[in-house]
N, C-alpha and C. Protein backbone atom coordinates (compact mmCIF):
# COMPACT_ATOMS: atom_id res chain seq x y z
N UNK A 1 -131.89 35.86 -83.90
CA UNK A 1 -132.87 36.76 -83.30
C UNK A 1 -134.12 35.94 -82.97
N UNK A 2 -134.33 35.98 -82.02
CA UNK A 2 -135.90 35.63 -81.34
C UNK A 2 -137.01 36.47 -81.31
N UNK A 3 -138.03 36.41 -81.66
CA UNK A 3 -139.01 37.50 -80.79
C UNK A 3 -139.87 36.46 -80.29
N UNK A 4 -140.34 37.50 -79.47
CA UNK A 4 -141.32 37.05 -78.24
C UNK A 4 -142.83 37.68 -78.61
N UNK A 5 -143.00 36.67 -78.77
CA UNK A 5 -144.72 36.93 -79.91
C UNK A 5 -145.67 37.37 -78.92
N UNK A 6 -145.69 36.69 -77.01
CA UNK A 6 -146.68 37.38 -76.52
C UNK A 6 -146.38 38.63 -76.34
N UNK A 7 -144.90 39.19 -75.70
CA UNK A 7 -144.67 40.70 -75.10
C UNK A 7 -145.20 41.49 -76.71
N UNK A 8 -145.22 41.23 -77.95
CA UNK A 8 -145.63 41.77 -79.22
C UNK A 8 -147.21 42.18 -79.31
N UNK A 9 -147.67 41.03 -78.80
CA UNK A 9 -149.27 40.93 -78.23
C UNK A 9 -149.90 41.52 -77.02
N UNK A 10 -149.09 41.57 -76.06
CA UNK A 10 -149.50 42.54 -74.72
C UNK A 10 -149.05 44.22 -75.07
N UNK A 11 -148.01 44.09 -75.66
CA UNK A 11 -148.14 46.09 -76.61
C UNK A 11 -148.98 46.08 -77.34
N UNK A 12 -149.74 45.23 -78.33
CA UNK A 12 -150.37 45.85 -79.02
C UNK A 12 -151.69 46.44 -78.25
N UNK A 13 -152.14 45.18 -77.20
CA UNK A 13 -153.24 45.01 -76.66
C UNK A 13 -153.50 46.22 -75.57
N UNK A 14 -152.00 46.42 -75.02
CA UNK A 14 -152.18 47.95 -74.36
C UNK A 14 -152.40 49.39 -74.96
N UNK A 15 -152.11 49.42 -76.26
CA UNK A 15 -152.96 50.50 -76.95
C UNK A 15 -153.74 50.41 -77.61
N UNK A 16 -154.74 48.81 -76.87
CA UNK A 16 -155.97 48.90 -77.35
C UNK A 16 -155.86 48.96 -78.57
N UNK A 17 -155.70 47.98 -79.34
CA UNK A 17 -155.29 48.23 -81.51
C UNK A 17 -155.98 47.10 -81.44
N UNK A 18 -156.71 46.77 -81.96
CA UNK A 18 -156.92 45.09 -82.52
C UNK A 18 -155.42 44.60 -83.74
N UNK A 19 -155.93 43.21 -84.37
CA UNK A 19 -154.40 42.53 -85.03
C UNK A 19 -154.52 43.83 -86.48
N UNK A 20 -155.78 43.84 -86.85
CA UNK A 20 -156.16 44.00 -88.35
C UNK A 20 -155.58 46.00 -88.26
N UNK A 21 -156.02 46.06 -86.70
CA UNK A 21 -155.81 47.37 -87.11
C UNK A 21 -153.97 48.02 -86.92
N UNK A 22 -153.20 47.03 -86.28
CA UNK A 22 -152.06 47.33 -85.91
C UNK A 22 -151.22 47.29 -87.61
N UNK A 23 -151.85 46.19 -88.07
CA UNK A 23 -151.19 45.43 -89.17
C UNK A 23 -151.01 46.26 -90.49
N UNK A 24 -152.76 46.81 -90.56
CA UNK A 24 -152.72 48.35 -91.49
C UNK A 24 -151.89 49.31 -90.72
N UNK A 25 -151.19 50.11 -89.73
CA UNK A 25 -151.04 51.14 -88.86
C UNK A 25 -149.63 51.14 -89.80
N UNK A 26 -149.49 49.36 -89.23
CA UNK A 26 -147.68 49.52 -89.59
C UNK A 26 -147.81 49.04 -91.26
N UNK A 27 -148.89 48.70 -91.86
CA UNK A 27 -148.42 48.67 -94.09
C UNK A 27 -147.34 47.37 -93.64
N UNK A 28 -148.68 46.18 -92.78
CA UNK A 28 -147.63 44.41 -93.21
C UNK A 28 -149.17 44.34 -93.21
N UNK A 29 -149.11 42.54 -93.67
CA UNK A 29 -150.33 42.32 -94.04
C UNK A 29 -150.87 41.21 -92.41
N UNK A 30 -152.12 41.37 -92.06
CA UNK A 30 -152.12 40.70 -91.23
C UNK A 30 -151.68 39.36 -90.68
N UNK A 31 -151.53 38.48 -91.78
CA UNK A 31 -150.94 37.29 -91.78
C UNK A 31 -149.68 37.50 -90.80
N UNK A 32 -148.68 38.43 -91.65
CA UNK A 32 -147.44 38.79 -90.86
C UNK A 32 -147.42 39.24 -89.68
N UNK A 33 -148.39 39.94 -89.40
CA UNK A 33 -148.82 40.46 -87.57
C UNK A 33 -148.59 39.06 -87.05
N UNK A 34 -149.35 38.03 -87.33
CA UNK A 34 -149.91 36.92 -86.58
C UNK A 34 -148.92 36.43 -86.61
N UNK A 35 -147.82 35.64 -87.93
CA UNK A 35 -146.66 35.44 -87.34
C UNK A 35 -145.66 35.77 -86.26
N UNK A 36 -145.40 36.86 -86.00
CA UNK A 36 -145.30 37.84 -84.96
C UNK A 36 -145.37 37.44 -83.91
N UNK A 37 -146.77 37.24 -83.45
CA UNK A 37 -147.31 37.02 -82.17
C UNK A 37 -147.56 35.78 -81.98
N UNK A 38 -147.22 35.14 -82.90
CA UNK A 38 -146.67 33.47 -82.28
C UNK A 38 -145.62 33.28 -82.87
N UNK A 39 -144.20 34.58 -82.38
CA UNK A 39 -143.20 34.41 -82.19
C UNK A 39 -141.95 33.54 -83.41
N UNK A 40 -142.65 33.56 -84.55
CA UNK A 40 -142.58 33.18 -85.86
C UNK A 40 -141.63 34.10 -86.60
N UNK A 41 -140.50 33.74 -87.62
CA UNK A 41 -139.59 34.64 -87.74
C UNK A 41 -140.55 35.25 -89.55
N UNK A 42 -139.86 36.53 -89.43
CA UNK A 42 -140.58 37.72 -90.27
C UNK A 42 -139.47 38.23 -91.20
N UNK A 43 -139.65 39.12 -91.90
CA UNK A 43 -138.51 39.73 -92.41
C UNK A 43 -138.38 41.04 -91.57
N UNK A 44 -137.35 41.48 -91.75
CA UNK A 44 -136.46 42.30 -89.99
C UNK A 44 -137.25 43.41 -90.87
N UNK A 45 -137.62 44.08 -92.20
CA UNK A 45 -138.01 45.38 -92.40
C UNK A 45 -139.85 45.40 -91.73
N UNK A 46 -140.19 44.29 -91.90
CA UNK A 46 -141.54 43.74 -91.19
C UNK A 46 -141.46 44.34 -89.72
N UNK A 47 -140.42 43.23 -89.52
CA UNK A 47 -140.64 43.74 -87.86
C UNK A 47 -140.44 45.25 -87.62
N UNK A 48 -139.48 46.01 -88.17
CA UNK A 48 -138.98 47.08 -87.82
C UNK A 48 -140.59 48.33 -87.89
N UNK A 49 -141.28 47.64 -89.10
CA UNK A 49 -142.05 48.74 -89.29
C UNK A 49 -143.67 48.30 -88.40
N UNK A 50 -143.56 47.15 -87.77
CA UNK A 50 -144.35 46.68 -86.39
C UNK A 50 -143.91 47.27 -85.51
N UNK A 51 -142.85 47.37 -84.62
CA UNK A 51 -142.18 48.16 -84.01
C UNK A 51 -142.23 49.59 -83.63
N UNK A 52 -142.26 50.13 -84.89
CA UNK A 52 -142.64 51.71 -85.12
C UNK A 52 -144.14 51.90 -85.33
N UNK A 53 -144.45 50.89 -85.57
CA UNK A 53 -146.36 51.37 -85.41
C UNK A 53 -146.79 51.16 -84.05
N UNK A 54 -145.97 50.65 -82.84
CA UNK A 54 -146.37 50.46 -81.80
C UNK A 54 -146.26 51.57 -80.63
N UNK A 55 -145.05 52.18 -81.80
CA UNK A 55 -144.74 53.65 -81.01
C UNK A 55 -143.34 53.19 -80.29
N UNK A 56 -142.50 52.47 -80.97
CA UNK A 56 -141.18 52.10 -79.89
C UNK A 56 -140.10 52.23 -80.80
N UNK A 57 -138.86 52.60 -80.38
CA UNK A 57 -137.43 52.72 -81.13
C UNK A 57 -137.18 51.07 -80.82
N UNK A 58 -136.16 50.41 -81.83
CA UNK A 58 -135.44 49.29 -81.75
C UNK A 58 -134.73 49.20 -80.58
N UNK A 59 -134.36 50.05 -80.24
CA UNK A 59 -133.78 49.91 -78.97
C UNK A 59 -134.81 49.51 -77.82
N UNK A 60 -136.00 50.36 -77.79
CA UNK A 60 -136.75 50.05 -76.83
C UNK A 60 -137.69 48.82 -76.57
N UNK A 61 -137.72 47.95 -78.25
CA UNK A 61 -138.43 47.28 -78.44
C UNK A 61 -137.13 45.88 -77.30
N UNK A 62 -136.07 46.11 -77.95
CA UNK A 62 -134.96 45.34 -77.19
C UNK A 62 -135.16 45.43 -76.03
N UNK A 63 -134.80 46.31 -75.18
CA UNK A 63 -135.22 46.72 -73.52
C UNK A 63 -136.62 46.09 -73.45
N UNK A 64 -137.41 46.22 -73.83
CA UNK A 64 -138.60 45.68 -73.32
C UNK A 64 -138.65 44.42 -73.67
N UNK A 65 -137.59 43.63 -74.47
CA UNK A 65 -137.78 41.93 -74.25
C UNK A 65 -139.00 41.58 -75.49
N UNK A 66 -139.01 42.80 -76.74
CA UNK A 66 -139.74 42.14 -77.79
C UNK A 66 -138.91 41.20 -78.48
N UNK A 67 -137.80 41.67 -78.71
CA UNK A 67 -136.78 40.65 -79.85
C UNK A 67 -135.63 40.57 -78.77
N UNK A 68 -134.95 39.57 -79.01
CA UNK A 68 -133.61 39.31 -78.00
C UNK A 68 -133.03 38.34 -79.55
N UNK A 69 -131.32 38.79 -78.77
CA UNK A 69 -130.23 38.26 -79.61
C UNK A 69 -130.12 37.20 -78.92
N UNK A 70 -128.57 36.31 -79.56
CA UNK A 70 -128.04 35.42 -79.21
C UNK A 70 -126.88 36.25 -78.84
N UNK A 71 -125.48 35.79 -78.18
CA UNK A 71 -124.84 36.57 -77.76
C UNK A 71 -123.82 36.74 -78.73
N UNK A 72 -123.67 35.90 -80.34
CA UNK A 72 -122.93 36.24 -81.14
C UNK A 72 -123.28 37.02 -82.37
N UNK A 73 -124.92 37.06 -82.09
CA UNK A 73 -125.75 37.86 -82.95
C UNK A 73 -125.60 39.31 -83.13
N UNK A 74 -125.56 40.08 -84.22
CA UNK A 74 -125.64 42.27 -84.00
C UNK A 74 -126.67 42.14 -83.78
N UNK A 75 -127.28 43.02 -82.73
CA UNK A 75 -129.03 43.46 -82.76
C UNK A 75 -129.20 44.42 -84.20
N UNK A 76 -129.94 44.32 -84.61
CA UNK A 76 -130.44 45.62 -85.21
C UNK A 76 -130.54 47.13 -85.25
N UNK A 77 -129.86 48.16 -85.53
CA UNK A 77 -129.87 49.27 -85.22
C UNK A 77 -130.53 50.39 -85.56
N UNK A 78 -131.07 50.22 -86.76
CA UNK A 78 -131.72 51.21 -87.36
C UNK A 78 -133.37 51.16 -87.50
């Protein structure tokens, strides 16, 4: 799994959140935001609950090119 730390950074930045405030929204600690957004690997319950503080299903976070697989990789489903 990859993520893409800027498309992570241009959602947050479109609902207007600063890092500190996304980071409390989603209960990770900011450090872990910042990993994130320089595309730095996290633990998947991290990401998942970044994700959902942004207002997006896993699926949509996929469609929108936040996290991408490899092609022998499962995405994440839940």
């Amino acid at each position: 799994m990859r993520i893409n730390g800027p498309a992570f950074a241009r959602s947050r930045e479109e609902l207007l959140l600063g890092l500190a405030e996304l980071a409390n929204k989603a209960d990770v600690t900011y450090k872990t935001l910042v990993r994130v957004e320089r595309g730095q690997s996290v633990k998947v319950i991290s990401l998942r609950k970044i994700i959902r503080a942004l207002g997006m299903t896993i699926q949509e976070a996929i469609a929108k090119k936040l996290i991408e697989f490899d092609e022998e990789e499962e995405p994440m489903t839940h």
